[in-house]
C-alpha atoms as a PDB file:
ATOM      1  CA  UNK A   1       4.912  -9.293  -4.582  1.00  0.00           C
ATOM      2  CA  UNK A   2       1.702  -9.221  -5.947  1.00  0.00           C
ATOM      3  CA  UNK A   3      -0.186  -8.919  -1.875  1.00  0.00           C
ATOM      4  CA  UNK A   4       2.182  -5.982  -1.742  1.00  0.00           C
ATOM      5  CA  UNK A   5       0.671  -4.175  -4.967  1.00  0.00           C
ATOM      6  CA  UNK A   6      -2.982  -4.975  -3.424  1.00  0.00           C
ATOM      7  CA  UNK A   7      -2.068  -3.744  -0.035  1.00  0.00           C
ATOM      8  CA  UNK A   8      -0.191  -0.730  -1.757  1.00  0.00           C
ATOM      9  CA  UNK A   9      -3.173  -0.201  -3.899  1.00  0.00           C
ATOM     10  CA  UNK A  10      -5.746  -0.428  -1.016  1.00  0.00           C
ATOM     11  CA  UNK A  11      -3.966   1.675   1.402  1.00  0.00           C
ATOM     12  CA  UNK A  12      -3.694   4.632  -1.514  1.00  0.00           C
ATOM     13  CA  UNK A  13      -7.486   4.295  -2.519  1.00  0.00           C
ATOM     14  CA  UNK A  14      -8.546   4.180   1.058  1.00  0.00           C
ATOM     15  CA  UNK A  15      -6.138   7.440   1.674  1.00  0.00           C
ATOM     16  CA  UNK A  16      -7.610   9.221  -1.595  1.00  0.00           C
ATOM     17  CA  UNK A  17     -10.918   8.995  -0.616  1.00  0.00           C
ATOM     18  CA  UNK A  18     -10.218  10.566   2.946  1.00  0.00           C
ATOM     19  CA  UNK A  19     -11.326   7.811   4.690  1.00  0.00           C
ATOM     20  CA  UNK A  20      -9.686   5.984   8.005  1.00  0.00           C
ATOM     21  CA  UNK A  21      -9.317   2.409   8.200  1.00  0.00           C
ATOM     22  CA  UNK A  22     -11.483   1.914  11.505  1.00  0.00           C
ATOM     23  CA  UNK A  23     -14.331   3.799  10.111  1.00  0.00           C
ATOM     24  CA  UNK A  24     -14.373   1.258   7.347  1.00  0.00           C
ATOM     25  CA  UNK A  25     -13.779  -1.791   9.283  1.00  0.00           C
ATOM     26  CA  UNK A  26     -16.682  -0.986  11.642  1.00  0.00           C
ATOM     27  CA  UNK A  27     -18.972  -0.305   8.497  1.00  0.00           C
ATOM     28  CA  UNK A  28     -18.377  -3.439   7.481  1.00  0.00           C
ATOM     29  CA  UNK A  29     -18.154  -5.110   9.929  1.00  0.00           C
ATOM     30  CA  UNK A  30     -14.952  -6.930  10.620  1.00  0.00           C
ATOM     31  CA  UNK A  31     -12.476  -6.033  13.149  1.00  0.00           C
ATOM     32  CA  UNK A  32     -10.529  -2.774  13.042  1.00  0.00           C
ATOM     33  CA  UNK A  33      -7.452  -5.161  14.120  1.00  0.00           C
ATOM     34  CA  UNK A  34      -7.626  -7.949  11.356  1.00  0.00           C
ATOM     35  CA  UNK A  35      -8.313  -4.898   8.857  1.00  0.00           C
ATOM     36  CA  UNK A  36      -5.203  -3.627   9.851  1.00  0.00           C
ATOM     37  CA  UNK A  37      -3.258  -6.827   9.240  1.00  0.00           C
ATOM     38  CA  UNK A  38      -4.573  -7.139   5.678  1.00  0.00           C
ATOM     39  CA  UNK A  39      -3.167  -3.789   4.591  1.00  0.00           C
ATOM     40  CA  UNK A  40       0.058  -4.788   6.326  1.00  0.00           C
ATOM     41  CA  UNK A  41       0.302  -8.312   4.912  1.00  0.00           C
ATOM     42  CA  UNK A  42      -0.384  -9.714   8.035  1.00  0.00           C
ATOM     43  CA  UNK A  43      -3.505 -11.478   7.145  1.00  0.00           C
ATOM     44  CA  UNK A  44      -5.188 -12.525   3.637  1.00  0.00           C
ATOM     45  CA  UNK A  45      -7.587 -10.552   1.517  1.00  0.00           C
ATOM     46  CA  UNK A  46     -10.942 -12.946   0.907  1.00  0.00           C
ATOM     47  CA  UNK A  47     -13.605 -12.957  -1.870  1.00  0.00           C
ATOM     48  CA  UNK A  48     -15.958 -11.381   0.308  1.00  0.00           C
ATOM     49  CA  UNK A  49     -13.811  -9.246   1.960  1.00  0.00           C
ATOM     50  CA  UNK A  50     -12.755  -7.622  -1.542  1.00  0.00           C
ATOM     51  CA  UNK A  51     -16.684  -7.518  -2.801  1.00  0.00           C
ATOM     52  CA  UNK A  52     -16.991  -5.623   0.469  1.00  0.00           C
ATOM     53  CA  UNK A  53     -14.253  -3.254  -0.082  1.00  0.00           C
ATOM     54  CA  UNK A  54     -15.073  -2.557  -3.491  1.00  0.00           C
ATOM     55  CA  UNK A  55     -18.879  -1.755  -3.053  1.00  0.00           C
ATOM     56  CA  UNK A  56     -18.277   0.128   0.176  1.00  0.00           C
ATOM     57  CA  UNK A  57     -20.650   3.009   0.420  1.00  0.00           C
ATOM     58  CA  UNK A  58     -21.361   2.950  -3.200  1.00  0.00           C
ATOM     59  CA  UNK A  59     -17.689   1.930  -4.594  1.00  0.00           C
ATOM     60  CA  UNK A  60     -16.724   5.258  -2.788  1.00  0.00           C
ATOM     61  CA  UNK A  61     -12.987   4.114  -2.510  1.00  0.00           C
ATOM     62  CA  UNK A  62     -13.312   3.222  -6.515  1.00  0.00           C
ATOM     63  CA  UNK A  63     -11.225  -0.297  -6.318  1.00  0.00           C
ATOM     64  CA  UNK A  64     -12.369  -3.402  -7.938  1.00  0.00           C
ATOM     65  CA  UNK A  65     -13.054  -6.617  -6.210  1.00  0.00           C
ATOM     66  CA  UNK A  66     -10.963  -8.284  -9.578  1.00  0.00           C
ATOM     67  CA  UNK A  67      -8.536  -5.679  -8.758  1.00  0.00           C
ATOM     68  CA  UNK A  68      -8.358  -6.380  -5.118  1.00  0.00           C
ATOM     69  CA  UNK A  69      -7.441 -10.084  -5.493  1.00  0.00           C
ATOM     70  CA  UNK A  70      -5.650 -10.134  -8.647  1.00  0.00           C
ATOM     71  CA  UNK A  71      -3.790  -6.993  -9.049  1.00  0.00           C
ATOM     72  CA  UNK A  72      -2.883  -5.860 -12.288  1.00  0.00           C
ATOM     73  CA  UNK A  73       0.970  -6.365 -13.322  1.00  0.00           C
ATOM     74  CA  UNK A  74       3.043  -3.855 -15.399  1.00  0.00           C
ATOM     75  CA  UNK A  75       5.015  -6.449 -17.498  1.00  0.00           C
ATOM     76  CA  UNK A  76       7.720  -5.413 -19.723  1.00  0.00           C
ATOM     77  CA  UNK A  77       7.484  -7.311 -22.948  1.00  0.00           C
ATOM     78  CA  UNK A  78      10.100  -8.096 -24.850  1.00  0.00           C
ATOM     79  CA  UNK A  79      10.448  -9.828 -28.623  1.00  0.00           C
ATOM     80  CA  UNK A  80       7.823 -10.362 -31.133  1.00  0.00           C
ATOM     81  CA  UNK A  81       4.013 -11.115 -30.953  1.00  0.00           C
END
């Protein structure tokens, strides 16, 4: 579940910004392909990969490299604190 909200997250950020997933892969050099299988759960998200996403051209797709690997959860609480 939580890879999904990452991938979900990702995919929406990348879209936002008006940017295509090949002209990001080649900037950064990994392969268009694996790219690809990351945002379709294919393939795992790495440290570096995420500090690459997030400070892409400037943080121009505005993620987080915390963000990226440990997505935040919307957790309904329940009881007393």
């Amino acid at each position: 579940m939580t890879i999904s909200i990452m991938n979900d997250y990702l995919k929406t950020a990348i879209r936002d910004a008006g940017l295509k997933q090949k002209d990001i892969a080649t900037d950064i050099g990994i392969d268009p392909i694996h790219f690809n299988k990351v945002l379709n759960k294919k393939a795992s998200l790495t440290p570096k990969f995420a500090n690459q996403l997030a400070n892409y051209k400037e943080g121009i797709l505005g993620v987080r490299e915390q963000d990226l690997l440990f997505p935040p959860l919307d957790l309904e609480l329940i009881g007393q604190f």
